[in-house]
Protein backbone atom coordinates (compact mmCIF):
# COMPACT_ATOMS: atom_id res chain seq x y z
CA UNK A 1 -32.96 -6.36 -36.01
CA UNK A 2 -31.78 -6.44 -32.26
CA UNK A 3 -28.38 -7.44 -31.64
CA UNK A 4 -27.97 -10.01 -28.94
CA UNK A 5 -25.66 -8.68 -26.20
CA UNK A 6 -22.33 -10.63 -25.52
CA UNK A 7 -21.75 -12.60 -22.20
CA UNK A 8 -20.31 -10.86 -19.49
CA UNK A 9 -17.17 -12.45 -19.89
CA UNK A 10 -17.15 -11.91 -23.88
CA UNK A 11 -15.33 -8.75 -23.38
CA UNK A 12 -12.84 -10.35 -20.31
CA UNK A 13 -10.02 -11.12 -22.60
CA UNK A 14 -8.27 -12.41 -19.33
CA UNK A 15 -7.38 -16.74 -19.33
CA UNK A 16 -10.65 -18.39 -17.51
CA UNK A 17 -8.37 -19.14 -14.51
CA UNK A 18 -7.64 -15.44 -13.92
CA UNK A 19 -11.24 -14.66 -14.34
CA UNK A 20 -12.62 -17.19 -11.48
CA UNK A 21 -9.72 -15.96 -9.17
CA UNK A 22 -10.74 -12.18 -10.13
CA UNK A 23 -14.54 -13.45 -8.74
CA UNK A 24 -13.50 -15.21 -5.67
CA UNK A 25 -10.73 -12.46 -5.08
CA UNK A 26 -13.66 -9.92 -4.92
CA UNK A 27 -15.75 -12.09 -2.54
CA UNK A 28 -12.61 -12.10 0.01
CA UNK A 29 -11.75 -8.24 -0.35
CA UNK A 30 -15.40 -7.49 0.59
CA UNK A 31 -16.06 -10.01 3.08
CA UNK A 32 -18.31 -12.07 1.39
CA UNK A 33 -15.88 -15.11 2.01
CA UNK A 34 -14.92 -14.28 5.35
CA UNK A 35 -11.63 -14.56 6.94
CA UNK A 36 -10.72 -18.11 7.95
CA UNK A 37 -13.83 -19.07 5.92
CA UNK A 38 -13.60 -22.21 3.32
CA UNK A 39 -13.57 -21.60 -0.11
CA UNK A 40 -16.33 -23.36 -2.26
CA UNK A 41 -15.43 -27.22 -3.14
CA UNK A 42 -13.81 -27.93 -6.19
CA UNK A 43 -16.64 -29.21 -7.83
CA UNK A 44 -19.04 -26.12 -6.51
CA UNK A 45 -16.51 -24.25 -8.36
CA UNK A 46 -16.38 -26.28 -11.78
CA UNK A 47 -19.99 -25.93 -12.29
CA UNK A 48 -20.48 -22.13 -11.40
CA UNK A 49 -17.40 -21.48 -13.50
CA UNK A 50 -18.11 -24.37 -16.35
CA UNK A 51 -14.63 -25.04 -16.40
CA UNK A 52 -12.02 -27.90 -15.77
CA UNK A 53 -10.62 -29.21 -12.45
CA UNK A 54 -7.47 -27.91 -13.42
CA UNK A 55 -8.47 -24.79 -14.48
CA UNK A 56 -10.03 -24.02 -10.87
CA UNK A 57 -6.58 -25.13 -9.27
CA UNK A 58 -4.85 -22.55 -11.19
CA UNK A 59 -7.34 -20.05 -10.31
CA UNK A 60 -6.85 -21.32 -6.60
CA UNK A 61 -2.91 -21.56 -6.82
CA UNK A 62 -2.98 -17.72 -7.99
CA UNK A 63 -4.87 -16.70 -4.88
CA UNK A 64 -2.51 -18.82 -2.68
CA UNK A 65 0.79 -16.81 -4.19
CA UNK A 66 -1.01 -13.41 -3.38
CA UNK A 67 -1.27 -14.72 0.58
CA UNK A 68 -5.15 -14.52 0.15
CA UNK A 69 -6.07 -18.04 0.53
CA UNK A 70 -4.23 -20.67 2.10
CA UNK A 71 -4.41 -24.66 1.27
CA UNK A 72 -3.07 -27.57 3.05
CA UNK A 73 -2.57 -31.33 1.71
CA UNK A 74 -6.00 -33.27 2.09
CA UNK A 75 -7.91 -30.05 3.95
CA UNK A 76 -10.08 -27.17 1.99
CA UNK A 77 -8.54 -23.85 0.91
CA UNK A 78 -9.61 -21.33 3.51
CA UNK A 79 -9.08 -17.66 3.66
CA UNK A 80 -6.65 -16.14 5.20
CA UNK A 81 -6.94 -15.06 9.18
CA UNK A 82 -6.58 -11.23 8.15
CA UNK A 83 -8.20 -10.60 4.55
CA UNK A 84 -7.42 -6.89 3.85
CA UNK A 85 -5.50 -4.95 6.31
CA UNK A 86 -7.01 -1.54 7.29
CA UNK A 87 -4.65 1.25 7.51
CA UNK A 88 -6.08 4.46 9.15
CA UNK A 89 -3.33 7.42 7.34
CA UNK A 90 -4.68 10.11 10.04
CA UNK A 91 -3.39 7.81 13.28
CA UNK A 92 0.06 8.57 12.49
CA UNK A 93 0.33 11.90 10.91
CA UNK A 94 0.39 14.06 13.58
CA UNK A 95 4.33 14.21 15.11
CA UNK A 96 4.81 12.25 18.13
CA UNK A 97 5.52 13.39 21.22
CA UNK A 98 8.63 13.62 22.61
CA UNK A 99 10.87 10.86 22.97
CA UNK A 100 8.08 8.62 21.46
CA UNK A 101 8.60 6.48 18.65
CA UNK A 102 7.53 7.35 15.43
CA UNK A 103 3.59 6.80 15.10
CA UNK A 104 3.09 4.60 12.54
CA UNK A 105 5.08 1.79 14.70
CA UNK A 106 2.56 2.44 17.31
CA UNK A 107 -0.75 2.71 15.66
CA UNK A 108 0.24 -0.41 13.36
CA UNK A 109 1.45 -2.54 16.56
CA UNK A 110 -2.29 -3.01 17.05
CA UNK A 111 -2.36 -4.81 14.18
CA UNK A 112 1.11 -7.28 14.11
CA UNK A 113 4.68 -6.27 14.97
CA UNK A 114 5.43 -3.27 13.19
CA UNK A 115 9.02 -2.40 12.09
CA UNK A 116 10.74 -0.04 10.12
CA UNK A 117 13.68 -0.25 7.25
CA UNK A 118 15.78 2.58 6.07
CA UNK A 119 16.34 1.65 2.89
CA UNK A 120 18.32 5.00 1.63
CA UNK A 121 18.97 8.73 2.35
CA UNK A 122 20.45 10.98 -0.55
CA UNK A 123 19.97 13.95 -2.46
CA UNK A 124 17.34 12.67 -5.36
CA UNK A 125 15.24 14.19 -8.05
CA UNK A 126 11.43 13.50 -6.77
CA UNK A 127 9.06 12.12 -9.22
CA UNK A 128 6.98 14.90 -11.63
CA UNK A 129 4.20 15.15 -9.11
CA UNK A 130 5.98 15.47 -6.23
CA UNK A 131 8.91 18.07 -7.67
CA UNK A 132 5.86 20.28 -8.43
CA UNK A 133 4.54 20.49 -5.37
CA UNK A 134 7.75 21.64 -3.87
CA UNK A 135 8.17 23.90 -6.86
CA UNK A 136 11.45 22.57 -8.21
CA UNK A 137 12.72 23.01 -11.49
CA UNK A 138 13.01 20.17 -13.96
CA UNK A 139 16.01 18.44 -12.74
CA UNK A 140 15.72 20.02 -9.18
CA UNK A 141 16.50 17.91 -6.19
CA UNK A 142 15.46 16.92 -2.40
CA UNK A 143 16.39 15.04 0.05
CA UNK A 144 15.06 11.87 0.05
CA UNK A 145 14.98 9.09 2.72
CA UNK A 146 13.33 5.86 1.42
CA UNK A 147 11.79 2.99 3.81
CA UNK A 148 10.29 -0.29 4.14
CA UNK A 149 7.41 -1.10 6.70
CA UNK A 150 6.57 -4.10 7.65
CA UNK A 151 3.67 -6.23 9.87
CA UNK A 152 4.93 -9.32 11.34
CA UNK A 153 7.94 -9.65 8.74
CA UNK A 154 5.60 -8.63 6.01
CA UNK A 155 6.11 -5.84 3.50
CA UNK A 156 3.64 -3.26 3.76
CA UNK A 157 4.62 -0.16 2.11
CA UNK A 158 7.29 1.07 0.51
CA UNK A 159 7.69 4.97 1.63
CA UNK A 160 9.79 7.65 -0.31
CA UNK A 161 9.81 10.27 1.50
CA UNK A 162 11.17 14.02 -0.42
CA UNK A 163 12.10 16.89 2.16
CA UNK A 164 13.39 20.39 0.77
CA UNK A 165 16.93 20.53 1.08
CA UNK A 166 17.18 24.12 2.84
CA UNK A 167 15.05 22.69 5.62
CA UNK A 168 16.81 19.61 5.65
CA UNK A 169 20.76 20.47 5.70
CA UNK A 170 22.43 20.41 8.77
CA UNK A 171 20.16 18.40 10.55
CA UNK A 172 19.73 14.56 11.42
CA UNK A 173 17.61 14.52 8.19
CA UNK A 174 20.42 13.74 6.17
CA UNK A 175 21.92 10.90 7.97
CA UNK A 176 21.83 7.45 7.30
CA UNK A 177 19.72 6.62 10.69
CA UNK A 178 16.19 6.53 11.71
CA UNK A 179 15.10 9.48 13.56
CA UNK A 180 13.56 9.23 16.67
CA UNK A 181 9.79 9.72 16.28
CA UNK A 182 10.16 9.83 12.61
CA UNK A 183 10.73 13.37 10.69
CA UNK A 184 7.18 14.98 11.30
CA UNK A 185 8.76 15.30 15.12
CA UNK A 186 12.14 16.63 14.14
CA UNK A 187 10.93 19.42 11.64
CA UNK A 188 8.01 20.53 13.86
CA UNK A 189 10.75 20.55 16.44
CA UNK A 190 12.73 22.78 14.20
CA UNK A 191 9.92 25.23 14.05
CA UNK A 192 7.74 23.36 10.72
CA UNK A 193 5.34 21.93 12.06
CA UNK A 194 2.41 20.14 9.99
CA UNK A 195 -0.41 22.18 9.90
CA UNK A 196 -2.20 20.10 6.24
CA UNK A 197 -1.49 17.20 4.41
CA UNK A 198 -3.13 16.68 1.17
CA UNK A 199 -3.49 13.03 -0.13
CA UNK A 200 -3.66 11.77 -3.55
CA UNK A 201 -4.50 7.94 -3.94
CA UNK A 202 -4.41 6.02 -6.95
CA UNK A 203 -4.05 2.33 -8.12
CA UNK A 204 -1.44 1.57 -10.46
CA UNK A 205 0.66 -1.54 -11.81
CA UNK A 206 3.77 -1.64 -9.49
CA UNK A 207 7.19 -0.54 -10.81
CA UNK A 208 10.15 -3.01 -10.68
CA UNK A 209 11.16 -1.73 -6.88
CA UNK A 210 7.61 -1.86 -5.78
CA UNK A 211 7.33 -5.60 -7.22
CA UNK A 212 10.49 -6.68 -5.42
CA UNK A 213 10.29 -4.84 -2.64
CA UNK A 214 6.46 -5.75 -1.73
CA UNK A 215 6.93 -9.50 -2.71
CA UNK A 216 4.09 -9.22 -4.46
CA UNK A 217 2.85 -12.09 -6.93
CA UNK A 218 1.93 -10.42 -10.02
CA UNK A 219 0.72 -7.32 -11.54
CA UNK A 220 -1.70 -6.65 -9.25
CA UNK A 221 -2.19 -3.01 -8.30
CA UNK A 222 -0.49 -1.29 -5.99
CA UNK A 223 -2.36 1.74 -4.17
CA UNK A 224 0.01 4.66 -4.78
CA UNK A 225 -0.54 7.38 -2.46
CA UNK A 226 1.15 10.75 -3.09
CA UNK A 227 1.22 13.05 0.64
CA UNK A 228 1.83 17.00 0.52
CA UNK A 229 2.82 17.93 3.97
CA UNK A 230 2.40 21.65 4.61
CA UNK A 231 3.40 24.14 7.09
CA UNK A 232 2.41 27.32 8.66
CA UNK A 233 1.86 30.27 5.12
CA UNK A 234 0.95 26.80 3.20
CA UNK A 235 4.75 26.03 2.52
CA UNK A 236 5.69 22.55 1.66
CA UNK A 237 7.78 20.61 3.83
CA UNK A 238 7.41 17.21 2.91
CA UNK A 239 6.40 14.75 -0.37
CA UNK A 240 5.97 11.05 -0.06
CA UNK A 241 5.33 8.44 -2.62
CA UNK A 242 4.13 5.60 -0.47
CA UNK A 243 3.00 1.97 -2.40
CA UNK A 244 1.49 -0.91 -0.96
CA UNK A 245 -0.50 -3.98 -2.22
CA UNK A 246 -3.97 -3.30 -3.49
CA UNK A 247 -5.14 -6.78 -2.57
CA UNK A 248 -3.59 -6.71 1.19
CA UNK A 249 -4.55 -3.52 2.45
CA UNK A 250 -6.83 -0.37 2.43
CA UNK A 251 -7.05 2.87 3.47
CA UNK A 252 -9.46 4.35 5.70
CA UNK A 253 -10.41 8.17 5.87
CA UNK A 254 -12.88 9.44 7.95
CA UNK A 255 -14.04 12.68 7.35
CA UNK A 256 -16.77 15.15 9.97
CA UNK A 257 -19.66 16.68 8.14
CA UNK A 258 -19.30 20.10 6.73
């Protein structure tokens, strides 16, 4: 006897409305809807969905919150002028030259007015991951300065940033105030220079600071990003937990053939 496969959507335990916004959200993220492009019509979107009308306005309300889509009274939803945000991590790694400001403010000013927030700077025990990569005890601490970015007033990424604290006392490192040209400048300045950085990306539901901090909309993912910053004789000088939303921005590496 042949069992009869389930529907697609037999195993999607999400509500309908979450399903059609996970569909159109996929068609906006890859460019199939293309920025400033209108949505389908109500209607279009009740029969390819089978659903209610006001099932498709929940669906299209959730994609408004997330800043994907916007609507106005008596016109069609469209998408959003900038769909996903492409962030290129090797622009700004390098340190920048003297008297500069701190890359990523220049490499992202292509893309909107870029500003920075220093959030905090204190000694701080790093999260598992990054503590081992420093090779800290359990309970072992860094210093840690923690930022906001932003594009045109909106969050970006949240950056925690963990520095050993024998390379970091006595120098500007510890003081509440940005640094000019950002730390990669002062500690190749002070003789540590980044010679690798080693990048581990993963998606993951955002913590209670990431969710306030990002103004995001929901549990959608954030794309967590752990950098190991090495100098010269491979030693560490530099973890950083950076988060930003999953739906608003990617990350580009580009990579020469071996």
């Amino acid at each position: 006897m042949t069992v009869p496969k389930p529907e697609p959507h037999a195993l999607d335990r999400r509500s309908l409305h979450e399903r059609i916004a996970a569909d159109l959200r996929d068609e906006i993220m890859s460019g199939d809807l293309a920025p400033g492009a209108k949505l389908p019509s109500t209607a279009q979107l009740k029969s390819r969905f089978k659903s209610s009308s006001a099932t498709v306005q929940k669906a299209l309300q959730l994609l408004k919150d997330e800043r994907l889509v916007v609507g106005r009274p008596g016109a069609a939803v469209t998408v959003r002028e900038h769909r996903q945000r492409t962030i290129r991590p090797a622009t700004y790694m390098a340190p920048a030259a003297t008297g500069q400001p701190y890359r990523w403010l220049t490499e992202t000013a292509k893309l909107g007015r870029a500003r920075s927030k220093l959030l905090d700077v204190r000694e701080a025990t790093p999260p598992a991951d990054a503590r081992l990569a420093f090779g800290l005890p359990e309970g072992g601490t860094a210093l840690l300065r923690c930022q906001l970015l932003t594009i045109d007033d909106e969050p970006v990424e949240l950056v925690k940033s963990y520095y050993p604290l024998e390379l970091a006392r006595g120098t500007a490192m510890m003081e509440r105030r940005k640094i000019k040209g950002g730390t990669p400048t002062l500690l190749a300045e002070l003789g540590h220079p980044p010679r690798l950085s080693v990048d581990r990306v993963s998606a993951r539901v955002p913590t209670q600071e990431e969710y306030s901090a990002l103004q995001l909309p929901g549990s959608l993912p954030v794309l967590r990003t752990l950098r190991v910053v090495y100098s010269d004789r491979e030693r560490p000088i530099e973890a950083t937990v950076m988060a930003k939303a999953g739906h608003l921005y990617e990350l580009q590496y580009e990579f020469p053939p071996e």
